[in-house]
N, C-alpha and C. Protein backbone atom coordinates (compact mmCIF):
# COMPACT_ATOMS: atom_id res chain seq x y z
N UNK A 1 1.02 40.98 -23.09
CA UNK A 1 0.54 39.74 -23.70
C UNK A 1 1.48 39.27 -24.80
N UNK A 2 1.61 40.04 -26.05
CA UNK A 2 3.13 39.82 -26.92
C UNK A 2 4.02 39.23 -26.32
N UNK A 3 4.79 40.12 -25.24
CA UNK A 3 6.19 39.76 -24.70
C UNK A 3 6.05 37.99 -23.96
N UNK A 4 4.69 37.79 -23.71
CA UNK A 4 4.35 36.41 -22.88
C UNK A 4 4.30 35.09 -24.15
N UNK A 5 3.44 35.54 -25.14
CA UNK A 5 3.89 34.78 -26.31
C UNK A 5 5.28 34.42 -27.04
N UNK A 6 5.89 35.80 -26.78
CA UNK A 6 7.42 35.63 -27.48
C UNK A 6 8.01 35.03 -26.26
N UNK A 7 8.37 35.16 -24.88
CA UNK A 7 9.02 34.05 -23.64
C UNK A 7 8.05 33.06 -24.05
N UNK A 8 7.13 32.56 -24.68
CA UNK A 8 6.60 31.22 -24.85
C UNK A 8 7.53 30.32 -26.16
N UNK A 9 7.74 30.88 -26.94
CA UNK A 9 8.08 30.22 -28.20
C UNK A 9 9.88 30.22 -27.88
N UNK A 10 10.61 30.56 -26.71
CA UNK A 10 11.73 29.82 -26.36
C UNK A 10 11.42 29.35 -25.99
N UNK A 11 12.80 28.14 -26.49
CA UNK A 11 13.11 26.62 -25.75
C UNK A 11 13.08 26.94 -23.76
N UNK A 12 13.83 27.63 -23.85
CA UNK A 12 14.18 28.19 -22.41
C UNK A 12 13.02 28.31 -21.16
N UNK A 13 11.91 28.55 -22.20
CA UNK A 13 10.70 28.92 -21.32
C UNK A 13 10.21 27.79 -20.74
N UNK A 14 9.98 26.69 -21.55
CA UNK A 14 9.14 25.34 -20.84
C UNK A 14 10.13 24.67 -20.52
N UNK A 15 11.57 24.67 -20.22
CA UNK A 15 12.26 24.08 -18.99
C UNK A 15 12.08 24.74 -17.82
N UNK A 16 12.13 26.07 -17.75
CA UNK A 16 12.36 26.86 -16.24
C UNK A 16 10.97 26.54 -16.35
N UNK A 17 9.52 26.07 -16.85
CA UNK A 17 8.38 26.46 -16.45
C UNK A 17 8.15 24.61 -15.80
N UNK A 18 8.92 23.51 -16.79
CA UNK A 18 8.82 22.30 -16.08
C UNK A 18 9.46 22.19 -14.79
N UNK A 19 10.65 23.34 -14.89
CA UNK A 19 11.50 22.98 -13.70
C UNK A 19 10.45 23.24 -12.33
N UNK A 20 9.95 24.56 -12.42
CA UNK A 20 9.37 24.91 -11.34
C UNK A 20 8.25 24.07 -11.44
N UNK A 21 7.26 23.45 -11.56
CA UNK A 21 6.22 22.66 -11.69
C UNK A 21 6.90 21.50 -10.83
N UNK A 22 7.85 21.13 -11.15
CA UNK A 22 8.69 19.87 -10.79
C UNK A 22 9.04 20.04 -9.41
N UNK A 23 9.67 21.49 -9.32
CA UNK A 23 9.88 21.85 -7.67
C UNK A 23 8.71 21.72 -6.44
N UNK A 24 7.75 22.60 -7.37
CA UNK A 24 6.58 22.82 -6.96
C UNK A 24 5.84 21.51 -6.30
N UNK A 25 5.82 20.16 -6.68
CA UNK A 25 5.31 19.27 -6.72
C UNK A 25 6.20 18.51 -5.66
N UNK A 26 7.67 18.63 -6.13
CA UNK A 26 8.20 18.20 -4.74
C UNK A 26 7.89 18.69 -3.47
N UNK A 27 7.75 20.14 -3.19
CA UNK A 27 7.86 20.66 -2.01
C UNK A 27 6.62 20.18 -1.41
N UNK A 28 5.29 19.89 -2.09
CA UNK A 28 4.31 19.30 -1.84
C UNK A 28 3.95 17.83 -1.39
N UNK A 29 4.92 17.22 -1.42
CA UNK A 29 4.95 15.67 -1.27
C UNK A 29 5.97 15.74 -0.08
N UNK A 30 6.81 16.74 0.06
CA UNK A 30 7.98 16.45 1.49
C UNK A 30 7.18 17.14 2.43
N UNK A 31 5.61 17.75 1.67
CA UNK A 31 5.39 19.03 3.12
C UNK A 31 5.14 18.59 4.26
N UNK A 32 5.14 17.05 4.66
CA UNK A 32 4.88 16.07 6.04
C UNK A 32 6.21 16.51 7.01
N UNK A 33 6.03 16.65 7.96
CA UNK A 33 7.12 16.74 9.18
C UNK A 33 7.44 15.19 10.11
N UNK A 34 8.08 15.59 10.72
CA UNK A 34 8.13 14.33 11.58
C UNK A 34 9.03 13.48 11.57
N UNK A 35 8.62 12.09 12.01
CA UNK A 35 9.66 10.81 11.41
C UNK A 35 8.62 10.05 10.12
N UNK A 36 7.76 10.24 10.23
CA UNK A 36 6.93 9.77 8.86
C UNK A 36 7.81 8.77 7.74
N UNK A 37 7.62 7.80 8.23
CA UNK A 37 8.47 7.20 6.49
C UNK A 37 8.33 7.07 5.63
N UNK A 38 6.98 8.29 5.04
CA UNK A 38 6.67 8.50 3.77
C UNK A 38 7.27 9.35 3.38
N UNK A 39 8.28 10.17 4.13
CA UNK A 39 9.05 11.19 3.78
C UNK A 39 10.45 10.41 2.70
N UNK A 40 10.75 9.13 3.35
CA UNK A 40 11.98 8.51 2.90
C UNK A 40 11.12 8.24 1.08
N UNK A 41 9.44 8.02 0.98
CA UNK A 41 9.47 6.76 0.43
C UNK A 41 8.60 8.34 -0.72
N UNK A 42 8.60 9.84 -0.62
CA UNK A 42 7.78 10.25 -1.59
C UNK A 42 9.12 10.98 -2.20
N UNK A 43 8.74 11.67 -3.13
CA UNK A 43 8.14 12.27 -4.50
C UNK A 43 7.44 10.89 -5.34
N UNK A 44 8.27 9.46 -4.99
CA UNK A 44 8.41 8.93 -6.20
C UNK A 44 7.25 7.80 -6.12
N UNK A 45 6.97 7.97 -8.23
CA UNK A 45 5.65 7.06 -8.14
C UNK A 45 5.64 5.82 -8.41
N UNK A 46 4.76 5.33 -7.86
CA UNK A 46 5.13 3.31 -7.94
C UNK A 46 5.07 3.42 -9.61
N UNK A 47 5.26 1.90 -9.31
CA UNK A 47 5.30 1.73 -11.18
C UNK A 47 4.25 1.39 -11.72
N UNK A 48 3.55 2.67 -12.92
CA UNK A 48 2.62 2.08 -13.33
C UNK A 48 2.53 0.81 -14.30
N UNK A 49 1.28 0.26 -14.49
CA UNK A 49 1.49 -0.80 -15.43
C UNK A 49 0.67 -0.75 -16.70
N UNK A 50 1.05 -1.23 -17.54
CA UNK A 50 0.55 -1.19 -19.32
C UNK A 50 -1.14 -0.98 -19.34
N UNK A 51 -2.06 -0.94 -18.13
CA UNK A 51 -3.13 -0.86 -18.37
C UNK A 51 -3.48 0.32 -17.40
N UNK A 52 -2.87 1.03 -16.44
CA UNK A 52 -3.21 1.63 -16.11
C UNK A 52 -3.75 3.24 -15.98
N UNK A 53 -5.06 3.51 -15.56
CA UNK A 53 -5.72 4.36 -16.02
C UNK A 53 -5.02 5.78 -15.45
N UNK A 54 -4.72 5.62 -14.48
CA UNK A 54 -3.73 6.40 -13.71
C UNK A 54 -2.41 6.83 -13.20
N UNK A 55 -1.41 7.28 -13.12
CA UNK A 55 -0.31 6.95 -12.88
C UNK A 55 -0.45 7.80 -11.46
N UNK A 56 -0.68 7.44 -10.06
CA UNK A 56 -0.89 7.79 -9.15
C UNK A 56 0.68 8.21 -8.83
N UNK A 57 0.86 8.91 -7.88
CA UNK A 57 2.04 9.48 -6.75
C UNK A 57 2.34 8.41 -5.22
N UNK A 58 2.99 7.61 -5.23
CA UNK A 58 2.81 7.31 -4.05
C UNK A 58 2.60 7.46 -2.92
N UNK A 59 2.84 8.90 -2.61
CA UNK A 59 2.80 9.21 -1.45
C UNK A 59 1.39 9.87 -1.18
N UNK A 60 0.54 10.09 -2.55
CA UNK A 60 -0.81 10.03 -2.29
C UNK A 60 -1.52 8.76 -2.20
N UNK A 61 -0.97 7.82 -3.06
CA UNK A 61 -1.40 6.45 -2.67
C UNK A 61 -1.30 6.15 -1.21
N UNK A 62 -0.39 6.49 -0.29
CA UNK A 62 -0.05 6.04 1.05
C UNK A 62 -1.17 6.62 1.65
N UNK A 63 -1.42 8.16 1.27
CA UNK A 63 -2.41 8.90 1.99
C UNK A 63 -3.87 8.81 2.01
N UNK A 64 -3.97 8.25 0.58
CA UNK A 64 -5.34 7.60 0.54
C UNK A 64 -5.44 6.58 1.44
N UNK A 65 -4.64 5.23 1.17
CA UNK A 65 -4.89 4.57 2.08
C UNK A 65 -4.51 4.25 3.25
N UNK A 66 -4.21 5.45 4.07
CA UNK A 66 -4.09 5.51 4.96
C UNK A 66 -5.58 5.58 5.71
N UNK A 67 -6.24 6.34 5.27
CA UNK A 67 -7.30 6.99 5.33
C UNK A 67 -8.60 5.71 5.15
N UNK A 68 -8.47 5.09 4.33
CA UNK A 68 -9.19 4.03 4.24
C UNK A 68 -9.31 2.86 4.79
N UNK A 69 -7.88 2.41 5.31
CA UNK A 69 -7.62 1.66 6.51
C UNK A 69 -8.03 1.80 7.77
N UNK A 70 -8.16 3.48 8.15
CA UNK A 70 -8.32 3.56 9.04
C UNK A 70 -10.07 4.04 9.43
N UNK A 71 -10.67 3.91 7.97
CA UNK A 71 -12.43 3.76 8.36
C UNK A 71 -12.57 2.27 8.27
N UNK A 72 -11.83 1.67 7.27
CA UNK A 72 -12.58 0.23 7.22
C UNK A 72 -11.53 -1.22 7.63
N UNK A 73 -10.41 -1.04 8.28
CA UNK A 73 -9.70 -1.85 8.63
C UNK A 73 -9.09 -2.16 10.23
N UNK A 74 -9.23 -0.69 11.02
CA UNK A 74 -8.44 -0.72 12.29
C UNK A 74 -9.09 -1.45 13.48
N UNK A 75 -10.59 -1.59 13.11
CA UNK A 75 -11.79 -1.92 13.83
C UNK A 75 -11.47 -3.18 14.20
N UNK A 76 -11.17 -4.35 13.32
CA UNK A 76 -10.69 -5.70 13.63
C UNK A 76 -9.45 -5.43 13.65
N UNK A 77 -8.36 -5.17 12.48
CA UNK A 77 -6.79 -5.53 12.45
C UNK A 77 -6.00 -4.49 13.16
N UNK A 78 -6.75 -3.48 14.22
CA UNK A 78 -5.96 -2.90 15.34
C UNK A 78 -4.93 -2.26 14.57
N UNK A 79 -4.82 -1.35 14.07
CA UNK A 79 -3.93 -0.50 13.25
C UNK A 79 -2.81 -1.30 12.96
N UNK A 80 -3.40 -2.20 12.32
CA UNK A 80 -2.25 -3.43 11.36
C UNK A 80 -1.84 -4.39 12.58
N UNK A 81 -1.63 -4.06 13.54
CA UNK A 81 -1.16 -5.22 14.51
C UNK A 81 -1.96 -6.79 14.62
N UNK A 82 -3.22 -6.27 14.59
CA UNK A 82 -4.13 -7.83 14.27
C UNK A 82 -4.49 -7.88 16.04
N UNK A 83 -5.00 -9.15 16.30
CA UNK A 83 -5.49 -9.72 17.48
C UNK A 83 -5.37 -10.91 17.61
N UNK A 84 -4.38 -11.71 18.24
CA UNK A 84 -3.98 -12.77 18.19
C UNK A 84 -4.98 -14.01 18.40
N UNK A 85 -4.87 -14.99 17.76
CA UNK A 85 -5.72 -16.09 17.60
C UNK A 85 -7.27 -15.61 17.01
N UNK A 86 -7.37 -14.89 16.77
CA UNK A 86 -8.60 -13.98 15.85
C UNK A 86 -8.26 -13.28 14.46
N UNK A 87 -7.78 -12.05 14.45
CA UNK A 87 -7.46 -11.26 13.46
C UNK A 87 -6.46 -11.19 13.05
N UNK A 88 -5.15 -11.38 11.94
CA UNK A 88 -4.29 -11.75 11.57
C UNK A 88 -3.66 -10.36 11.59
N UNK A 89 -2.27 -9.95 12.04
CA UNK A 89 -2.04 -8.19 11.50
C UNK A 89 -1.39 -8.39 9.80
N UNK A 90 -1.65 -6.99 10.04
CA UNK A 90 -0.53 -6.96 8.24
C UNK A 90 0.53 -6.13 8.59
N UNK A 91 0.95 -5.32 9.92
CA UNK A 91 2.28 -4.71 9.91
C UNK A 91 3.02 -5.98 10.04
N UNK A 92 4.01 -6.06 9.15
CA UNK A 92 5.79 -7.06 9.35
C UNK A 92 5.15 -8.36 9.23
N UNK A 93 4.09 -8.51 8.11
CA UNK A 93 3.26 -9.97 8.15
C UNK A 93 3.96 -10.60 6.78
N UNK A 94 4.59 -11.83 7.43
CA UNK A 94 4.45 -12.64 6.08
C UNK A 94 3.56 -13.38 5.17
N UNK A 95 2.50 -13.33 5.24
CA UNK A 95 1.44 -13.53 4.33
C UNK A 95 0.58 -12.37 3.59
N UNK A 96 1.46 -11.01 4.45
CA UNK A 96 0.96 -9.96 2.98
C UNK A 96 2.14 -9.74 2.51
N UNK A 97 3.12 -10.13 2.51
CA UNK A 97 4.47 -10.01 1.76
C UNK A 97 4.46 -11.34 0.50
N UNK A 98 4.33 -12.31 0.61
CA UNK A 98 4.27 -13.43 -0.34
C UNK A 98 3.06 -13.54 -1.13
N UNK A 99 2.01 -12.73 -0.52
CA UNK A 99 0.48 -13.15 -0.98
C UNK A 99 -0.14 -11.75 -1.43
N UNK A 100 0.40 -11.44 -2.51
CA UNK A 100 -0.08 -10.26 -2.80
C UNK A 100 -1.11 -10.02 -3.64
N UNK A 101 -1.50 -11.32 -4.77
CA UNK A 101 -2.61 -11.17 -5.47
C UNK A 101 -4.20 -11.60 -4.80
N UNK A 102 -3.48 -13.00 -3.46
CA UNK A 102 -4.50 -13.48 -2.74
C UNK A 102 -4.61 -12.34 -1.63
N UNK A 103 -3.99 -11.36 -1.59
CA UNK A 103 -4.33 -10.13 -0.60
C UNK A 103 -5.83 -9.44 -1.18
N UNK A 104 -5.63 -9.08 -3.01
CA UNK A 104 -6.68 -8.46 -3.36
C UNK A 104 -7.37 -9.46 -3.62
N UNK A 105 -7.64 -10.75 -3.23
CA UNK A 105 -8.39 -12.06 -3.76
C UNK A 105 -9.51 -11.51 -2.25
N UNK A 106 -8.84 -11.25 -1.25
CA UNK A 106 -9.47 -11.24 -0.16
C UNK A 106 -10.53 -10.12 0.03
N UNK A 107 -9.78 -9.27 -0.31
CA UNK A 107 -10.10 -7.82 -0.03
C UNK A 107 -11.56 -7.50 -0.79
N UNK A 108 -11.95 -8.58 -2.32
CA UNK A 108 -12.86 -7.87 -3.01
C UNK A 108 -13.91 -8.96 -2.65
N UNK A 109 -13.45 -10.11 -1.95
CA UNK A 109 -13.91 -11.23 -2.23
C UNK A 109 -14.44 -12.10 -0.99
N UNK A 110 -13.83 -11.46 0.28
CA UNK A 110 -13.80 -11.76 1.83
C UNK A 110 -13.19 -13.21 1.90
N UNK A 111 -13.57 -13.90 2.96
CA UNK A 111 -12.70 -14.62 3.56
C UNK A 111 -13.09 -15.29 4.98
N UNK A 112 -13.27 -16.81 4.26
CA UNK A 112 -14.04 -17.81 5.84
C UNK A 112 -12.70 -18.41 6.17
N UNK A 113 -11.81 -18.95 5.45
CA UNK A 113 -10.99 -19.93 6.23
C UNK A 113 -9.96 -19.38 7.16
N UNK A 114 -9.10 -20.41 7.59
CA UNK A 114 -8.06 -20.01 8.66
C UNK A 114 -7.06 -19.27 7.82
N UNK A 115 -6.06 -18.38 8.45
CA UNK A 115 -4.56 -18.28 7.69
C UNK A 115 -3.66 -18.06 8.58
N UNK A 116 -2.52 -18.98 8.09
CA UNK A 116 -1.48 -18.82 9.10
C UNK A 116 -0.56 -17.30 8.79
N UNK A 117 -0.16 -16.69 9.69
CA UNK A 117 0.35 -15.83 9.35
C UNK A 117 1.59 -15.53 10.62
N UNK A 118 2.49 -15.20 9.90
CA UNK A 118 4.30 -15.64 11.16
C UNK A 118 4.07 -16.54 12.03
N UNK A 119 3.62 -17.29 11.72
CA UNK A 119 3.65 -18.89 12.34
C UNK A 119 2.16 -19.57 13.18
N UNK A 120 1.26 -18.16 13.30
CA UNK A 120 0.43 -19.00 13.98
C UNK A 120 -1.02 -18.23 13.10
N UNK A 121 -1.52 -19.31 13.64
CA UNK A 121 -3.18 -19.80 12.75
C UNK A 121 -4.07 -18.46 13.24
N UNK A 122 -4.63 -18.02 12.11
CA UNK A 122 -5.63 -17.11 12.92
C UNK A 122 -7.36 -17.35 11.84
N UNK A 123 -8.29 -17.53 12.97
CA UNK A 123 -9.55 -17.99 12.04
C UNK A 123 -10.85 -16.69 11.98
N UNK A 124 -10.35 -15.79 12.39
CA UNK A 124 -11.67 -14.82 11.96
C UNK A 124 -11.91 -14.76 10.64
N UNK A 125 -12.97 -14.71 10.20
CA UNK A 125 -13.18 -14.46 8.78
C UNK A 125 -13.66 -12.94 8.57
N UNK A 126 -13.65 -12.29 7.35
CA UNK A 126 -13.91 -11.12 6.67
C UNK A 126 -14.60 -10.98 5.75
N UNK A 127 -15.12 -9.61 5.86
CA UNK A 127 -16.34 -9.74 4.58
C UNK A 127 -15.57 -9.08 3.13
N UNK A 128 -16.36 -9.28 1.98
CA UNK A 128 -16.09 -8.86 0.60
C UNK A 128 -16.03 -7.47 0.76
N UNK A 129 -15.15 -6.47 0.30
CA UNK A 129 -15.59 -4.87 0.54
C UNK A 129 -15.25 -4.75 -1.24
N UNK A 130 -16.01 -5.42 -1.96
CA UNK A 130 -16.18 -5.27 -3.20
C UNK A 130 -17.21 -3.95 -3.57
N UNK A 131 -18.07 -4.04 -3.00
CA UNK A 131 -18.78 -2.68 -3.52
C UNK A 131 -18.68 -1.81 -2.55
N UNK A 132 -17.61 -1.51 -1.85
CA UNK A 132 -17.47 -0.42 -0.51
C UNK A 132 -16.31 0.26 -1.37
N UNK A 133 -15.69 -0.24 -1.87
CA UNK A 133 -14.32 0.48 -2.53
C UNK A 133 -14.31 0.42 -4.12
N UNK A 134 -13.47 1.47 -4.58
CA UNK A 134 -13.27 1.45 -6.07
C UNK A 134 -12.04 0.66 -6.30
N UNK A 135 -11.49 0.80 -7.17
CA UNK A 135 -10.31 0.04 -7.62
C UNK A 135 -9.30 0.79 -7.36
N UNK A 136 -9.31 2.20 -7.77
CA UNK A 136 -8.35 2.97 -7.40
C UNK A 136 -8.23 3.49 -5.46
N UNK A 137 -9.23 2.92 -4.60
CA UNK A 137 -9.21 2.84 -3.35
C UNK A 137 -8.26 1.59 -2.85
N UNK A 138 -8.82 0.86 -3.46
CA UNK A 138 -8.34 -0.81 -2.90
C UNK A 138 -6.52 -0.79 -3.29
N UNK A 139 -6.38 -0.36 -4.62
CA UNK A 139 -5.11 -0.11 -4.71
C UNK A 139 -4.29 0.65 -3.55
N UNK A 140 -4.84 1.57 -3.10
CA UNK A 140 -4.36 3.07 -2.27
C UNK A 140 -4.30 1.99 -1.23
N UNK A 141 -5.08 1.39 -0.77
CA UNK A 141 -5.00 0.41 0.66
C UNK A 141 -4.43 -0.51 0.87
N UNK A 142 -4.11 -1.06 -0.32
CA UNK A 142 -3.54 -2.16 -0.31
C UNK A 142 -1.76 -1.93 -0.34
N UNK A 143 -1.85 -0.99 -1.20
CA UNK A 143 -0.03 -0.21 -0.60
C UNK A 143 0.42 0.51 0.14
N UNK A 144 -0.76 1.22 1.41
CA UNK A 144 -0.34 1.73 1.84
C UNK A 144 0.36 0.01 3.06
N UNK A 145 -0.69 -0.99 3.22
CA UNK A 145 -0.56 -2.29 3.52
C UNK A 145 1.26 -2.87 3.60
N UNK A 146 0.92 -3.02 2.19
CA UNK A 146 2.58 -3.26 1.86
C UNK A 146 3.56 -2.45 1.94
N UNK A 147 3.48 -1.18 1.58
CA UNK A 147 4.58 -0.25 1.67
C UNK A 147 5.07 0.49 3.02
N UNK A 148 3.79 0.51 3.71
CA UNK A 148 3.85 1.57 4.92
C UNK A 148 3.71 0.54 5.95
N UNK A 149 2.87 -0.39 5.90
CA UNK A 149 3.32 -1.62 7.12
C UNK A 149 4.34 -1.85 7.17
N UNK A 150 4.68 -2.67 5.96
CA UNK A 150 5.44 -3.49 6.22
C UNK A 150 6.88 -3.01 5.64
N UNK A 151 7.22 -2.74 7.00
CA UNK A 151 8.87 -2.01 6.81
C UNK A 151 10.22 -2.97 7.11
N UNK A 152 9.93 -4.64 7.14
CA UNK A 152 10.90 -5.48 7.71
C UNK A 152 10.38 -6.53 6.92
N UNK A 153 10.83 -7.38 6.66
CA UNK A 153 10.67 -8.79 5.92
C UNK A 153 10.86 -9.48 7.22
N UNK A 154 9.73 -10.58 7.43
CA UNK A 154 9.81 -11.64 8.31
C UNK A 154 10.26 -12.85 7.75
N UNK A 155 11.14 -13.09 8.45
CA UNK A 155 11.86 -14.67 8.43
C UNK A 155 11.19 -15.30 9.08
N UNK A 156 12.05 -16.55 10.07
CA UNK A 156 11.70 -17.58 10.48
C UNK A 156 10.80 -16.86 11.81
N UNK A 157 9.35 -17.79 12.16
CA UNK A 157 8.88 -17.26 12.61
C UNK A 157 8.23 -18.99 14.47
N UNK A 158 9.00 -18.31 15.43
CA UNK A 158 8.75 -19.41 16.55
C UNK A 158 7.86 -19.25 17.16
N UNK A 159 6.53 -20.35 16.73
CA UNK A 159 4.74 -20.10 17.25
C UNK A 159 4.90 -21.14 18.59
N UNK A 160 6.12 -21.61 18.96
CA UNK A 160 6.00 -21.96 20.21
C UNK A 160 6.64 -20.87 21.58
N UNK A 161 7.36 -19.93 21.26
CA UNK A 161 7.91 -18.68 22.08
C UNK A 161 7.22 -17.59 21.80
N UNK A 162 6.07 -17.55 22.32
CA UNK A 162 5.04 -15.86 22.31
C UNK A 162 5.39 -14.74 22.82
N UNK A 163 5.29 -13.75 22.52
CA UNK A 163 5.72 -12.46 22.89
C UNK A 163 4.79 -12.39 23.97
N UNK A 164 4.95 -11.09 24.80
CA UNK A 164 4.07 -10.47 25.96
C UNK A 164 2.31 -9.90 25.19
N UNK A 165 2.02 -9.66 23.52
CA UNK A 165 0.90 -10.19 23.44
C UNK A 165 0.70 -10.92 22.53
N UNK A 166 1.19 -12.15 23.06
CA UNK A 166 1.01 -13.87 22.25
C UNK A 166 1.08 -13.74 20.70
N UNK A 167 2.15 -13.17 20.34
CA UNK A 167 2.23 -13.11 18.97
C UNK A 167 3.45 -14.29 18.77
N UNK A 168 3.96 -14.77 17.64
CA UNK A 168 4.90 -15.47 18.11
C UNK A 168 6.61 -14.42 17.56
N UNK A 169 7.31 -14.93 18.22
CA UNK A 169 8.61 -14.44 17.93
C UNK A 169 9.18 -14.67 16.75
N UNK A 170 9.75 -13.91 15.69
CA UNK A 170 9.76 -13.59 14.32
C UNK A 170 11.18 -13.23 14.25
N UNK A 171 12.20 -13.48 13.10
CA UNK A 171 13.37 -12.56 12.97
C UNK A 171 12.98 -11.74 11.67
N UNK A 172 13.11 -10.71 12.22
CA UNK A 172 13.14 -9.46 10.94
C UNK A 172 14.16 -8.68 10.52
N UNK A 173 14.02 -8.75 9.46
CA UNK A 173 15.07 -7.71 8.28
C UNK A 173 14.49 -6.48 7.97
N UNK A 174 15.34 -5.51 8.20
CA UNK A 174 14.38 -3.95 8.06
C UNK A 174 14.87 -4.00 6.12
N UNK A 175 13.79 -3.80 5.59
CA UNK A 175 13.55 -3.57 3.84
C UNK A 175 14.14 -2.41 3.62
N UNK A 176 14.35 -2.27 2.48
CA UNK A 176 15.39 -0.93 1.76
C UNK A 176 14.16 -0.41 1.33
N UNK A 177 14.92 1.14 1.18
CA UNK A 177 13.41 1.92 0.86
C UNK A 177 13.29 1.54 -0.63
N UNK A 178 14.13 1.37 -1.58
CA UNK A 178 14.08 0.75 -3.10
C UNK A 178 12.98 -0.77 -3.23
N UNK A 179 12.87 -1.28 -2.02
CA UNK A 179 12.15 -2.86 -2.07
C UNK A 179 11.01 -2.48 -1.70
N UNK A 180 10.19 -1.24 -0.95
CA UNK A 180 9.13 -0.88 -0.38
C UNK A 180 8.90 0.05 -1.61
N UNK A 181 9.37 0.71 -2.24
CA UNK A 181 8.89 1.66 -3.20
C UNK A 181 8.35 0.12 -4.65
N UNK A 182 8.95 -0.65 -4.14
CA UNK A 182 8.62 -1.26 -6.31
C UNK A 182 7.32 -2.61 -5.47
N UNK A 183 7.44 -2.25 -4.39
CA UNK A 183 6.05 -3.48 -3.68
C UNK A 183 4.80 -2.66 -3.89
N UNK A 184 4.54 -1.68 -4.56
CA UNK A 184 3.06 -1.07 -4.19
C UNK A 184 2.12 -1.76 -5.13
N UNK A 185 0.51 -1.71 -5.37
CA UNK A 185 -0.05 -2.42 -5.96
C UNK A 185 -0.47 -0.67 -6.69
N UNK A 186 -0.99 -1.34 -8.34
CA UNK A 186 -1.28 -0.60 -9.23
C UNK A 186 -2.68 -0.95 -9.44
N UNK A 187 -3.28 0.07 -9.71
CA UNK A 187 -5.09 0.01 -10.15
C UNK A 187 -5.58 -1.08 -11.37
N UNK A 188 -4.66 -0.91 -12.06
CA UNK A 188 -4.91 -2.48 -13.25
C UNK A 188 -4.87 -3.57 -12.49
N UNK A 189 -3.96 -3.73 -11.93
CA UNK A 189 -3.80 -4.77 -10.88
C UNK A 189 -5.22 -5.70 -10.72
N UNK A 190 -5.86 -4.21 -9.58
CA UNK A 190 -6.80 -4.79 -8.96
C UNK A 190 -8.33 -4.67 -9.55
N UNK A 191 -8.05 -4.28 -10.46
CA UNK A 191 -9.22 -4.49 -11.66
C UNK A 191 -8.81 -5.81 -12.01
N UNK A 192 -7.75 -6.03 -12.94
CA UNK A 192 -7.89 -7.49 -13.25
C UNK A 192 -8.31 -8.45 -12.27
N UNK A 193 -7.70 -8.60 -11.11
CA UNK A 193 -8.52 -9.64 -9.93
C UNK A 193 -9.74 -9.36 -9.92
N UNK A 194 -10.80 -7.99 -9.81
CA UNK A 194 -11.89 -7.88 -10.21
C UNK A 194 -12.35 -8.67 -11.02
N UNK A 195 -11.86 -8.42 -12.47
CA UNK A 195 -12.84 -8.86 -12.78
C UNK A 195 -12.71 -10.56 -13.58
N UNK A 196 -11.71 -10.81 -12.62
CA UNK A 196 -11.37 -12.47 -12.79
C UNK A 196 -12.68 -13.43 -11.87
N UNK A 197 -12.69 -12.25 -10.75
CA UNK A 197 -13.63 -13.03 -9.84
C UNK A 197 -15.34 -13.18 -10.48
N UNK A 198 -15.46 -11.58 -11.11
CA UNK A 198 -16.62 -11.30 -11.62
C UNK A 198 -17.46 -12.65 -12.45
N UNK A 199 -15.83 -12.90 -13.77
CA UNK A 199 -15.73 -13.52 -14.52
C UNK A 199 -16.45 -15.05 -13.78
N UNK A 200 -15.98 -15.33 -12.76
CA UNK A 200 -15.85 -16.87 -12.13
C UNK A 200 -17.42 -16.79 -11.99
N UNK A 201 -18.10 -15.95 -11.28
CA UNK A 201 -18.95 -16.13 -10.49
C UNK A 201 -20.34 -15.92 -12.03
C-alpha cells in the first residue's frame, strides 16, 4: 500500500496511468470489424458545445443511434433509403444536409407538409417523437442521420431521369471523413430547439 502511494505522488505515474486509459479507450471504439465506416470516423468526439451536458464519443453517438433508427425510423424511411413519392430517405439526402436545425424542428415536432428532397416532392407526413426520445437520444439519431448516412454530398439532382426505383438521378461527391466528423448534432443543440418550440406553443 506505501509503495502504491509513493508510485502515486510521481509525475510519471499519472501519464503511464492516462496513457493506458487513453489506449484502453481506443482499443474499445476500433473493437468493430468489418468495412464499418465508423471505424474511419471513431475514437474521435464531435464537438461539444458551451452548453453541453455531455461530451459524448461519437462513435457511441453513431451506436446509439443506430439503434434508435432502427426501432423508430426504418418502418417508413426503409433504412434511410425512403419510399419514393411517399417517404423522403435521409441516406445522400440533400435536405438533411442543408436542413439541419429544421431536421430537429421535425423530429420533436412532426410534420404535415410536402418536402422536396434531391429533386422530387415527397408528401407523407410524420408524427412528433417529442416525448418518445430524450435529447441526448434525438442527438444520437440525428448524427448517426448525418454522419453515417450521409457519406456523399448531393449536387444537382434530375427529377425528370429516375433510377430503376424512381428516385431521381443525383451527382454525388463522396465527403471527407473531417466534413462527416464536425456535421454531428450536440445535445444543447437539441434542447435549445426543444425548448424554442415549447416556448412557441
Amino acid at each position: 500500500m506505501n509503495l502504491l502511494k509513493s508510485n502515486m505522488l510521481r509525475p510519471g505515474f499519472w501519464l503511464l496511468a492516462g496513457s493506458a486509459l487513453a489506449l484502453t479507450t481506443l482499443m474499445a471504439c476500433n473493437s468493430s470489424s468489418g468495412s464499418d465506416p465508423k471505424e474511419e470516423l471513431c475514437p474521435d468526439s464531435y464537438s461539444a458545445g458551451t452548453y453541453d451536458s455531455l461530451h459524448v464519443p461519437l462513435c457511441v453517438m453513431a451506436d446509439t443511434g443506430a439503434a434508435i433508427y432502427e426501432g423508430f425510423c426504418t418502418n417508413c424511411h426503409n433504412a434511410g433509403n425512403g419510399a419514393a413519392g411517399f417517404t423522403p430517405p435521409h441516406k445522400n439526402a440533400d435536405f438533411v444536409q442543408q436542413n439541419k436545425y429544421k431536421m430537429m424542428q421535425i423530429v420533436l415536432g412532426g410534420y404535415e407538409d410536402s418536402l422536396k428532397v434531391n429533386g422530387l416532392w415527397y408528401t407523407g407526413g410524420m408524427p412528433s417523437f417529442a416525448l418518445d426520445l430524450t435529447n441526448h437520444e434525438m442527438a444520437s439519431v440525428l448524427t448517426y442521420i448525418r454522419v453515417m448516412l450521409n457519406d456523399s454530398t448531393v449536387g444537382t439532382c434530375d427529377a425528370t431521369h429516375l433510377d430503376d426505383n424512381d428516385f431521381a438521378t443525383c451527382q454525388k461527391t463522396l465527403r471527407t471523413v473531417a466534413t462527416r466528423k464536425s456535421d454531428s448534432v450536440a445535445v444543447w443543440e437539441v434542447k435549445h430547439v426543444r425548448d424554442s418550440i415549447e416556448a412557441a406553443d
